[in-house]
N, C-alpha and C. Protein backbone atom coordinates (compact mmCIF):
# COMPACT_ATOMS: atom_id res chain seq x y z
N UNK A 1 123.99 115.27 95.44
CA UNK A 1 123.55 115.60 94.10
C UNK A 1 124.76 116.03 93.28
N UNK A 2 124.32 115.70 92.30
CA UNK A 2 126.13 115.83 91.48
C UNK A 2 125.48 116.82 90.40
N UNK A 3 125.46 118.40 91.00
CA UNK A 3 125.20 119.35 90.33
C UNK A 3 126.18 119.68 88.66
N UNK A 4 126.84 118.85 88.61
CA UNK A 4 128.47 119.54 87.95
C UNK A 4 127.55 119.07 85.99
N UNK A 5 126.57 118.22 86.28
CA UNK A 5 125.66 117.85 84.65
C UNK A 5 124.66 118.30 84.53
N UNK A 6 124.47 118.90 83.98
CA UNK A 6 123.05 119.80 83.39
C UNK A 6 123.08 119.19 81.86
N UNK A 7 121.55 118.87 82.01
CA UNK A 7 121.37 118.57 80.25
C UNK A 7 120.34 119.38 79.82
N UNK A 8 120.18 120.16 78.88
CA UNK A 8 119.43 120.83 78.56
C UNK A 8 119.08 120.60 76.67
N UNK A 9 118.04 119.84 76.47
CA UNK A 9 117.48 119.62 74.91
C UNK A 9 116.15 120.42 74.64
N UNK A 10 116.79 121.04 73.44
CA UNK A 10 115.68 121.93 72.82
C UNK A 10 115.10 121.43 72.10
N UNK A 11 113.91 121.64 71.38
CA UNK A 11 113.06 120.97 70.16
C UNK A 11 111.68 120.85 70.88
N UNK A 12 111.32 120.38 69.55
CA UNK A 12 109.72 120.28 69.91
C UNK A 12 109.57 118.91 70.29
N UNK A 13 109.02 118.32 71.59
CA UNK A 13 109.43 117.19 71.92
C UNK A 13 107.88 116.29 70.98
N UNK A 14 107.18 116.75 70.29
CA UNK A 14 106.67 116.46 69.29
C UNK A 14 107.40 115.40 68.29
N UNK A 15 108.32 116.28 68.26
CA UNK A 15 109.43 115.88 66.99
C UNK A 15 110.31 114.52 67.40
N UNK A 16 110.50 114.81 68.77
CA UNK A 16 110.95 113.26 69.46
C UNK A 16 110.52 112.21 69.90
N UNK A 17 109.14 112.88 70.18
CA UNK A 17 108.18 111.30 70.05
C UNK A 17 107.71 110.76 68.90
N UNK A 18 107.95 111.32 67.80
CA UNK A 18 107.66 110.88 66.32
C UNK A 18 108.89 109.82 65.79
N UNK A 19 110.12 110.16 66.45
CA UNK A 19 111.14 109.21 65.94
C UNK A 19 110.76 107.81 65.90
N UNK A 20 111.63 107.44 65.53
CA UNK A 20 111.76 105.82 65.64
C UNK A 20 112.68 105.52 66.70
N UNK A 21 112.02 104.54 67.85
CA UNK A 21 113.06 104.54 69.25
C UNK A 21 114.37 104.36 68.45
N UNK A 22 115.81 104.34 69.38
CA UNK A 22 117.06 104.20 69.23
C UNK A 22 117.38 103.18 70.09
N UNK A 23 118.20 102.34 70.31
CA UNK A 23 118.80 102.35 71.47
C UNK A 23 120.14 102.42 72.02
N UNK A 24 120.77 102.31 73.22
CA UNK A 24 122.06 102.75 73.34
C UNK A 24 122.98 101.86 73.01
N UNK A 25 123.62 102.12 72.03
CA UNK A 25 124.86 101.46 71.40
C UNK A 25 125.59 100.61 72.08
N UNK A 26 125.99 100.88 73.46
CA UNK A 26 127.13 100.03 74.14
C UNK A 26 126.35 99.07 75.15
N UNK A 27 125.33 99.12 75.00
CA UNK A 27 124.53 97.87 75.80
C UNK A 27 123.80 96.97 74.79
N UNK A 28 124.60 95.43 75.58
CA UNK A 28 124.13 94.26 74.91
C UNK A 28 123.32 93.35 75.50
N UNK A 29 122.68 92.60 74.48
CA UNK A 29 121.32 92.13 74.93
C UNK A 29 122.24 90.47 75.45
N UNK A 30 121.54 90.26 76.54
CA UNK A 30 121.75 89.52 77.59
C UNK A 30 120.79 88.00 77.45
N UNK A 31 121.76 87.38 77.55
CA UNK A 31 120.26 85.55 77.72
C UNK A 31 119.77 85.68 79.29
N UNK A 32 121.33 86.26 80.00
CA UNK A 32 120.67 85.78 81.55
C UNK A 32 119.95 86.21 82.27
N UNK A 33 118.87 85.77 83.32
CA UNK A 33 117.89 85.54 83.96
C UNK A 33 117.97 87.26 84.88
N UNK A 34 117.38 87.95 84.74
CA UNK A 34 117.14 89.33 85.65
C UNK A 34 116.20 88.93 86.20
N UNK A 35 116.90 89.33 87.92
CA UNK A 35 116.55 89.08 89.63
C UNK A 35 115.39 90.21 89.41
N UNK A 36 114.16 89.86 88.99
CA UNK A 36 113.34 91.28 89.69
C UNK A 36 113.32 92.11 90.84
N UNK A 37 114.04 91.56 91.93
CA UNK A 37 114.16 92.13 93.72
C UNK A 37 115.22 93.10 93.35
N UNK A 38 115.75 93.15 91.85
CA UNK A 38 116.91 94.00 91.90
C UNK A 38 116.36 95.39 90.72
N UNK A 39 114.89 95.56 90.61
CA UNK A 39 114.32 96.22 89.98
C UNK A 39 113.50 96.89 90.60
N UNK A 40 113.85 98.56 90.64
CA UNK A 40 113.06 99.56 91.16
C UNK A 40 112.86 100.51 90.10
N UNK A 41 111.78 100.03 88.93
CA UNK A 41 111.66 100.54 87.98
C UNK A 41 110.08 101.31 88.06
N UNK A 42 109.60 102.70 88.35
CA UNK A 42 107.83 102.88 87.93
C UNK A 42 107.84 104.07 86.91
N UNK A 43 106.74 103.67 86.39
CA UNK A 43 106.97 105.12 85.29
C UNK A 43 106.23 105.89 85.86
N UNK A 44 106.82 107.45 85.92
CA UNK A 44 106.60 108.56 85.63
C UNK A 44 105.59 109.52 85.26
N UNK A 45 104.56 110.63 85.38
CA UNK A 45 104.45 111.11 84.68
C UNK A 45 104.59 112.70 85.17
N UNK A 46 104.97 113.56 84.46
CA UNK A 46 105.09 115.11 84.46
C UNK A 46 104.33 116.17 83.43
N UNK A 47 103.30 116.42 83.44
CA UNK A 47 102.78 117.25 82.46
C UNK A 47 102.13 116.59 81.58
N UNK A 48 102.12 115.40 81.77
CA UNK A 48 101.37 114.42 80.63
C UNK A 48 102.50 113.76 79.89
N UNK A 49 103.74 113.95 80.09
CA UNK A 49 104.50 113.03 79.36
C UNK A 49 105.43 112.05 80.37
N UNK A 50 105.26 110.68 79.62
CA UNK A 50 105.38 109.11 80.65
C UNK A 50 106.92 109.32 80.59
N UNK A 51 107.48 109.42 81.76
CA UNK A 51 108.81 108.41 81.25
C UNK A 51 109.54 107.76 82.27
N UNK A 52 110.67 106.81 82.21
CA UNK A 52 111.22 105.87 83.48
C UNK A 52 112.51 107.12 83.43
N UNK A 53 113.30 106.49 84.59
CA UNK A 53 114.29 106.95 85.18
C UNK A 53 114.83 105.27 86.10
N UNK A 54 116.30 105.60 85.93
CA UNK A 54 117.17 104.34 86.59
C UNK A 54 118.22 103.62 85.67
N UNK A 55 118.21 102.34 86.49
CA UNK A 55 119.40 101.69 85.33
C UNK A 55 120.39 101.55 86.71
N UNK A 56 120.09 101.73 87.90
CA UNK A 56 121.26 101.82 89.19
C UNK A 56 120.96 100.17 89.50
N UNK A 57 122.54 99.32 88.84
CA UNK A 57 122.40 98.07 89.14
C UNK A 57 122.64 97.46 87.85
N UNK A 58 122.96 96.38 87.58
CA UNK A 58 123.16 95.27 86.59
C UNK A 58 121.33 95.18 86.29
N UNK A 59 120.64 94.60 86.96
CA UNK A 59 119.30 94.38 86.72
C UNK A 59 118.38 95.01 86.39
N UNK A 60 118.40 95.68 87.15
CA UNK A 60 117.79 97.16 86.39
C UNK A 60 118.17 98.11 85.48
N UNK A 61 119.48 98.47 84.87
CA UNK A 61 119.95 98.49 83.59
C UNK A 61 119.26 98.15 82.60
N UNK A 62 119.83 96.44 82.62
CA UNK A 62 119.23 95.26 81.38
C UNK A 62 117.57 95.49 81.29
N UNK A 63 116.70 95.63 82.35
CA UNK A 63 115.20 95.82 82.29
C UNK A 63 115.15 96.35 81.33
N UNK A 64 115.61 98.00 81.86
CA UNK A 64 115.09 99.54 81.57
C UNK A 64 115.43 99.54 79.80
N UNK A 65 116.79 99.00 79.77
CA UNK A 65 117.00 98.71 78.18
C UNK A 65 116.17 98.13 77.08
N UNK A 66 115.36 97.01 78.08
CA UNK A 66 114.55 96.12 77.16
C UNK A 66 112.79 96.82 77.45
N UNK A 67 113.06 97.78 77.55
CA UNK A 67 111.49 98.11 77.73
C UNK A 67 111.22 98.66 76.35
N UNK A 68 110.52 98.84 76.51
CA UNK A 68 109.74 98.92 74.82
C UNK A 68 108.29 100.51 75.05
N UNK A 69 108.36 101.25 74.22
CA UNK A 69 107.29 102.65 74.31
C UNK A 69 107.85 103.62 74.62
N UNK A 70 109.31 103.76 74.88
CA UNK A 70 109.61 105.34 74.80
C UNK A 70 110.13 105.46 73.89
N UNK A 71 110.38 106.88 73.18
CA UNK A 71 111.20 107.05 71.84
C UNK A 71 112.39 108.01 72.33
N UNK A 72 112.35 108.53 72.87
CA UNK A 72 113.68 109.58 73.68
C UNK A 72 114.82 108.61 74.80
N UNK A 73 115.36 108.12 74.28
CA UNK A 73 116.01 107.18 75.26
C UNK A 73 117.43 107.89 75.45
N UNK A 74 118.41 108.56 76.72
CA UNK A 74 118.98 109.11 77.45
C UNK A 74 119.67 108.22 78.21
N UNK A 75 120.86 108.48 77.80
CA UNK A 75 122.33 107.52 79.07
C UNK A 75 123.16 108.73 79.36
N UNK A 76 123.47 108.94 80.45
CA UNK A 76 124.57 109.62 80.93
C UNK A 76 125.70 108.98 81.65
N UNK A 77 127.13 109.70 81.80
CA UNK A 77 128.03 109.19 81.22
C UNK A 77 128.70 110.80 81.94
N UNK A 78 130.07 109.57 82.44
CA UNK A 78 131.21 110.79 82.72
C UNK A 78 132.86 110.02 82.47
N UNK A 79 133.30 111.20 82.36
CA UNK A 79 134.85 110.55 82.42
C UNK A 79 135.36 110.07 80.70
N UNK A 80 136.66 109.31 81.14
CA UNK A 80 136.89 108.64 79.49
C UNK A 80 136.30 107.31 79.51
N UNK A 81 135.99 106.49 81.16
CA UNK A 81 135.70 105.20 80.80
C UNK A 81 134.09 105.00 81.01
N UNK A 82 133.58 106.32 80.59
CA UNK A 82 131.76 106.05 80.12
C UNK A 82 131.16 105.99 81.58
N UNK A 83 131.41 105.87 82.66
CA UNK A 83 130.84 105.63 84.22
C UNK A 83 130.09 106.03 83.93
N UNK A 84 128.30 105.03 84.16
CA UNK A 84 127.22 106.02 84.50
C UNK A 84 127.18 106.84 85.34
N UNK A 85 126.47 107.77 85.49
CA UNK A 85 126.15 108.84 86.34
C UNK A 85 124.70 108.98 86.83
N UNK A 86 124.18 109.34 88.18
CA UNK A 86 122.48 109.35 88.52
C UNK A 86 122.78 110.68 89.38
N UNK A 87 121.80 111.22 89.08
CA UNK A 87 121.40 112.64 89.98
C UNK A 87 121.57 113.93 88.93
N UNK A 88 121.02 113.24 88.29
CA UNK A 88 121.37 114.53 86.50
C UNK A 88 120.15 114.93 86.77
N UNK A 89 120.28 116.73 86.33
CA UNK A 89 119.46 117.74 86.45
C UNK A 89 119.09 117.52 84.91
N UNK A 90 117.63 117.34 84.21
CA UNK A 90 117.27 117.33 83.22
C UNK A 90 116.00 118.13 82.83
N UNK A 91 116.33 118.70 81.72
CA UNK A 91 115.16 120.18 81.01
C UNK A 91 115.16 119.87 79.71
N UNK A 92 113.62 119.40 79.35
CA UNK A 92 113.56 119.57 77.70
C UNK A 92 112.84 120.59 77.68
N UNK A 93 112.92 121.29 76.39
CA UNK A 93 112.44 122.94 76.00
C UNK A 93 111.65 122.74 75.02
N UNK A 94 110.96 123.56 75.16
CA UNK A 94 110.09 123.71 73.29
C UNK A 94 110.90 124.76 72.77
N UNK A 95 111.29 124.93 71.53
CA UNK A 95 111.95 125.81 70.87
C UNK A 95 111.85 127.83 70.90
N UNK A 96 110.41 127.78 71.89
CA UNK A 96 110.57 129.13 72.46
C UNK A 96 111.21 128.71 74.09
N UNK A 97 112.02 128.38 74.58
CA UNK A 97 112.71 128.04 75.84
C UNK A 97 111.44 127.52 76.57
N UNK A 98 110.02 127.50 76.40
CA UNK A 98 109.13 127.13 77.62
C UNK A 98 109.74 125.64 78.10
N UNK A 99 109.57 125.09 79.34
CA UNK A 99 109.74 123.82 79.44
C UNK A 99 108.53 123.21 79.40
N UNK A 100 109.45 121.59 78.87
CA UNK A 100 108.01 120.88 78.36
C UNK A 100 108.50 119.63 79.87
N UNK A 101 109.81 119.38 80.31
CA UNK A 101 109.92 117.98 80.95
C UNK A 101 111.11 118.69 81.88
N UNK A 102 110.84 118.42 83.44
CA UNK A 102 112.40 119.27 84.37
C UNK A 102 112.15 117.83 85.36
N UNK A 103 113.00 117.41 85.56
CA UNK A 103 113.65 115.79 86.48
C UNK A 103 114.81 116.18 87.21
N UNK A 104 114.52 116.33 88.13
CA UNK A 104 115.78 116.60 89.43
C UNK A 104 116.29 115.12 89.71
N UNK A 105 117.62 114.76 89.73
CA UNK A 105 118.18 113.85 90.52
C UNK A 105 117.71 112.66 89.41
N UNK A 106 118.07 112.70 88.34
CA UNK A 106 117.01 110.87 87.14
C UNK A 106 118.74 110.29 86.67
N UNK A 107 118.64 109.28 86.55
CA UNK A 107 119.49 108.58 85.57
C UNK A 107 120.19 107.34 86.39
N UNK A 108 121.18 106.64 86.10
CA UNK A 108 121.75 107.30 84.33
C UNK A 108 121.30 106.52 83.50
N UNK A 109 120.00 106.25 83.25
CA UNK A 109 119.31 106.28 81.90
C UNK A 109 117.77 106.85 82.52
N UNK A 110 117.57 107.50 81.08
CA UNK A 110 116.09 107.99 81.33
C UNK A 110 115.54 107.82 79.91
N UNK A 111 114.07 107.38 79.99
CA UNK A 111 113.45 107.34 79.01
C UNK A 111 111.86 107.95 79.09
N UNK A 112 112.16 108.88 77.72
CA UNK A 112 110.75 109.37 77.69
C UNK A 112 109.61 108.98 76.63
């Protein structure tokens, strides 16, 4: 477990499912054919809120990118040359610290 990333987002996750999805800037959309045998993608749920975890692999990356229904979309990232990272400790808060979402070991992309 690569304790050394803690992410911790405050807000009302209200407020983040109201956005308009984003997506991550440095990933490009692809013509070629994704191996499903190389996809270990299921969604999630914690408290009532859905979300994936993954992206470990070329194929599963490109999937997780092209999925469509989350609005909180999350890449992690170390170093200067961007290396994903998986085994990120993740906590979203409601703005009195309660937690609303805690994911031991997710990434490096997560979507909620």
């Amino acid at each position: 477990m690569k304790s050394f990333f803690s992410c911790v987002v405050t807000g009302v996750l209200a407020a983040f499912l109201s956005l308009a999805p984003f997506s991550v800037q440095s990933a490009t959309p692809s013509n070629e054919p994704i191996d499903p045998a190389g996809v270990q993608l299921e969604p999630q749920q914690q408290n009532g809120i859905t979300y994936l975890s993954g992206g470990i692999g070329l194929d599963e990356s490109r999937t997780l990118l092209q999925t469509k229904g989350y609005n909180l979309h999350m890449t992690f990232s170390v170093g200067p040359e961007n290396k994903y990272t998986s085994d990120v400790d993740l906590a979203i808060q409601n703005p009195q610290g309660q937690s609303v979402l805690t994911l031991n070991q997710v990434g490096p992309i997560v979507f909620v």
